[in-house]
Protein backbone atom coordinates (compact mmCIF):
# COMPACT_ATOMS: atom_id res chain seq x y z
CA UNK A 1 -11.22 22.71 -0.44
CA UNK A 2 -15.00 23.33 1.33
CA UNK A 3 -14.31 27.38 -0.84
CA UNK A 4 -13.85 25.40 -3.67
CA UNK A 5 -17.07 22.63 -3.16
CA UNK A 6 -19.38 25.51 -2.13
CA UNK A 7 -18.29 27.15 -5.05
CA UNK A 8 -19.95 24.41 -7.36
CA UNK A 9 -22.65 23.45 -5.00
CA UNK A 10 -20.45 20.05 -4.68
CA UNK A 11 -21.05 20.24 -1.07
CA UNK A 12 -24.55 19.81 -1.21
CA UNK A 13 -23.92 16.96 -3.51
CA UNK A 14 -21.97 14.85 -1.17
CA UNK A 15 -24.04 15.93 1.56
CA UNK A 16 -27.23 14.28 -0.06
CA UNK A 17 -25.19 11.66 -1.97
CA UNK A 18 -22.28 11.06 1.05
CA UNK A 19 -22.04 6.90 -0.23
CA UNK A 20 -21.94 8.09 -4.02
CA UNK A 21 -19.26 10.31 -3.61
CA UNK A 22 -17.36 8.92 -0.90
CA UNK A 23 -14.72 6.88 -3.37
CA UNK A 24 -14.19 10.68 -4.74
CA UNK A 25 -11.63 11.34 -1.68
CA UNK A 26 -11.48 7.92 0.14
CA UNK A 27 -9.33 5.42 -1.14
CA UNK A 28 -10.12 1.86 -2.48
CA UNK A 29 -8.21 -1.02 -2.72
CA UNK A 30 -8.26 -0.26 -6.70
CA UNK A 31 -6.76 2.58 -6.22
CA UNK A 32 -4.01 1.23 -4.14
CA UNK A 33 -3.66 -1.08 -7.11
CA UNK A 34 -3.31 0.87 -9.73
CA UNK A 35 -0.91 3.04 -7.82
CA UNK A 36 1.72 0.15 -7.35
CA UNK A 37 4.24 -0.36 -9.75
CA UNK A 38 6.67 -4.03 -8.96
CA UNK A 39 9.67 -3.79 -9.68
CA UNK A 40 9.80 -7.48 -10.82
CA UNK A 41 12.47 -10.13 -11.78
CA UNK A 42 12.46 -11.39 -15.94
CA UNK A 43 9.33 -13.01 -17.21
CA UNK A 44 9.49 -16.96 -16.77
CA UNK A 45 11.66 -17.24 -13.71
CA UNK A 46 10.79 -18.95 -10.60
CA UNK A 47 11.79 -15.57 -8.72
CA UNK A 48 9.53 -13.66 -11.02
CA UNK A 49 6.24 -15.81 -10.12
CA UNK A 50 7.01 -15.74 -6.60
CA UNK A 51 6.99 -11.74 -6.82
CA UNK A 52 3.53 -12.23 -8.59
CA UNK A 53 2.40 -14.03 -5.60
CA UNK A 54 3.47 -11.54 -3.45
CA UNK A 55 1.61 -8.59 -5.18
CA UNK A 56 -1.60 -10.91 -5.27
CA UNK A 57 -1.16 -11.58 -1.78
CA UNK A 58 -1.04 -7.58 -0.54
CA UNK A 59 -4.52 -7.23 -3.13
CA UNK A 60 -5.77 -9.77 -1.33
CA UNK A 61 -4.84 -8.22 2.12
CA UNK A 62 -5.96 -4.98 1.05
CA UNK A 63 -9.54 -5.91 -0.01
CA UNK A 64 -10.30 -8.40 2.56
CA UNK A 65 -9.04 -6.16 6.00
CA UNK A 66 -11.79 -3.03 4.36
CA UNK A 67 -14.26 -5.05 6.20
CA UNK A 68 -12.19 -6.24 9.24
CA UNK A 69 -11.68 -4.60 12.44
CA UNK A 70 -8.31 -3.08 13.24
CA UNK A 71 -6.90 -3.88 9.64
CA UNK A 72 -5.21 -2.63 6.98
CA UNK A 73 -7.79 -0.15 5.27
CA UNK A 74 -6.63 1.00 1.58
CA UNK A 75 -5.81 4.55 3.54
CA UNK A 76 -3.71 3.64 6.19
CA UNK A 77 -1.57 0.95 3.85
CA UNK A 78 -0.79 3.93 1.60
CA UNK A 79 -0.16 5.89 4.77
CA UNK A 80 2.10 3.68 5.90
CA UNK A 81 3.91 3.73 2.64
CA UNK A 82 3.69 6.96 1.17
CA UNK A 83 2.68 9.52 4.23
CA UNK A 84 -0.14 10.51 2.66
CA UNK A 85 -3.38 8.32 3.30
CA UNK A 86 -5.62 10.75 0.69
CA UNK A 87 -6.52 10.57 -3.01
CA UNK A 88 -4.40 13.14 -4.90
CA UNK A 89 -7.22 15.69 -6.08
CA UNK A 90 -5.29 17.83 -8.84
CA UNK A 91 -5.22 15.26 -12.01
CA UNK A 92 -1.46 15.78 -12.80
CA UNK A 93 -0.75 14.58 -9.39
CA UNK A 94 -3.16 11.71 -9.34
CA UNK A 95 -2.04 10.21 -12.67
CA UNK A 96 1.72 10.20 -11.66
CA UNK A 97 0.85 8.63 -7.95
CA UNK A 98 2.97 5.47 -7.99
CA UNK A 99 4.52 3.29 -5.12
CA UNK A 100 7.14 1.30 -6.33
CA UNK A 101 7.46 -1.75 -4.90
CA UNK A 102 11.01 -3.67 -4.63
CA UNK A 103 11.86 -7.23 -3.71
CA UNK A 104 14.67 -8.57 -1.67
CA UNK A 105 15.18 -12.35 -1.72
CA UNK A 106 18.04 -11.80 0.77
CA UNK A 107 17.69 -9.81 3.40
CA UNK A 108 20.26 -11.20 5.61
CA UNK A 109 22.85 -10.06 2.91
CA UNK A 110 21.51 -6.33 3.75
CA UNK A 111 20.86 -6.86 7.67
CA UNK A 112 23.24 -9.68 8.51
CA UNK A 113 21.58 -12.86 10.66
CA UNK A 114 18.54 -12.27 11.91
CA UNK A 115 15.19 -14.49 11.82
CA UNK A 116 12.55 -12.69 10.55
CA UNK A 117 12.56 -10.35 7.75
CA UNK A 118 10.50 -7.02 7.56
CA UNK A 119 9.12 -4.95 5.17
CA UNK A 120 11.16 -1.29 4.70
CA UNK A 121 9.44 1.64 3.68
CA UNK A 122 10.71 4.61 2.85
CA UNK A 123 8.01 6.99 2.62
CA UNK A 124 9.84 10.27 0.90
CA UNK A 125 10.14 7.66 -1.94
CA UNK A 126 6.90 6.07 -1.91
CA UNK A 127 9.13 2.67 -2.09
CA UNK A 128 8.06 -0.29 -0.30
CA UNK A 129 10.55 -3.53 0.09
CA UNK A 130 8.89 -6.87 0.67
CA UNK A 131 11.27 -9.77 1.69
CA UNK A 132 10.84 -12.74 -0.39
CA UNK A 133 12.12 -14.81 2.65
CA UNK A 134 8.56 -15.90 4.28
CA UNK A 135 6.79 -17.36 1.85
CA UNK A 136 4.00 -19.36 3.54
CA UNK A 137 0.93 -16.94 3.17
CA UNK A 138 -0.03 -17.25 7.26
CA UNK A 139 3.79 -16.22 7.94
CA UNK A 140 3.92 -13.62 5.14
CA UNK A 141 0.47 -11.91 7.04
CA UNK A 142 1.65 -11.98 10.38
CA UNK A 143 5.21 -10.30 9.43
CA UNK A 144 3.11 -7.63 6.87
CA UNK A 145 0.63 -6.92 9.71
CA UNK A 146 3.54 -6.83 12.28
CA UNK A 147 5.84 -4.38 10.50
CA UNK A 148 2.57 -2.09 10.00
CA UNK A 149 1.32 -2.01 12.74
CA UNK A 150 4.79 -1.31 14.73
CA UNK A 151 6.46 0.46 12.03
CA UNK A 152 4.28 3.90 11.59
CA UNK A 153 7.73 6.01 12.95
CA UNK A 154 10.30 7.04 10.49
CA UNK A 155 12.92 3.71 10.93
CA UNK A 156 13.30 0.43 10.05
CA UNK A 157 11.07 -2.29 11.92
């Protein structure tokens, strides 16, 4: 990649420019964004809305915690989700980046009793499940920042 830059003078560009080019290879919350693809229930149902708020609520995660300390930064959400915490650089790559993201409204059916339901990720799929379970936004943080910060290995949290 520095070949390649040198080759265009690029790297003297960033090197004067470093805040200008910056969103060039570190992502944004809009990119994050645009990258995620619900999988979500028919239009007008109460199940579909509540999957709404869920996406809003991870957009609203992911833009606030770029200023906070220890957070979840645009990069290490997509990390977490995909393995790869980078901007695809070849076009063709970049335009078909997508992380699906599924919805389970009961997880107890798929993990038997239990009291708290975590996200799974499965990273070779760039597939995220959110449980629909925990609702109340304060809840729904603490089990999102739980299973990410606990669940980097390759398993279920």
């Amino acid at each position: 990649l520095k070949e390649g830059l040198q080759l265009y003078g690029l790297h003297l560009l960033i090197k004067q420019y470093p805040e200008i080019c910056q969103p060039l290879f570190v992502l944004g919350g809009d990119f994050v964004m645009v990258s995620i693809h619900p999988q979500l229930s028919e239009k007008g149902t109460s199940k579909h809305q509540v999957e709404l708020d869920l996406v809003n609520f991870i957009q609203d995660l992911l833009y606030e915690s770029e200023d906070g300390p220890r957070s979840i930064t645009p990069a290490r959400f997509l990390q977490w989700i995909t393995g790869q915490g980078h901007i695809p650089t070849l076009p063709p790559e970049k335009k078909d980046f997508v992380v699906v993201v599924k919805f389970n409204p009961n997880c107890k059916a798929d993990f038997g009793n239990h009291s708290i339901c975590y996200p799974v990720v499965s990273s070779c799929t760039k597939t995220i499940v959110l449980p629909v379970k925990h609702m109340k936004s304060y809840i729904y943080r603490m089990v999102l920042l739980e299973a990410f910060h606990l669940g980097q290995e390759f398993n279920n949290v």
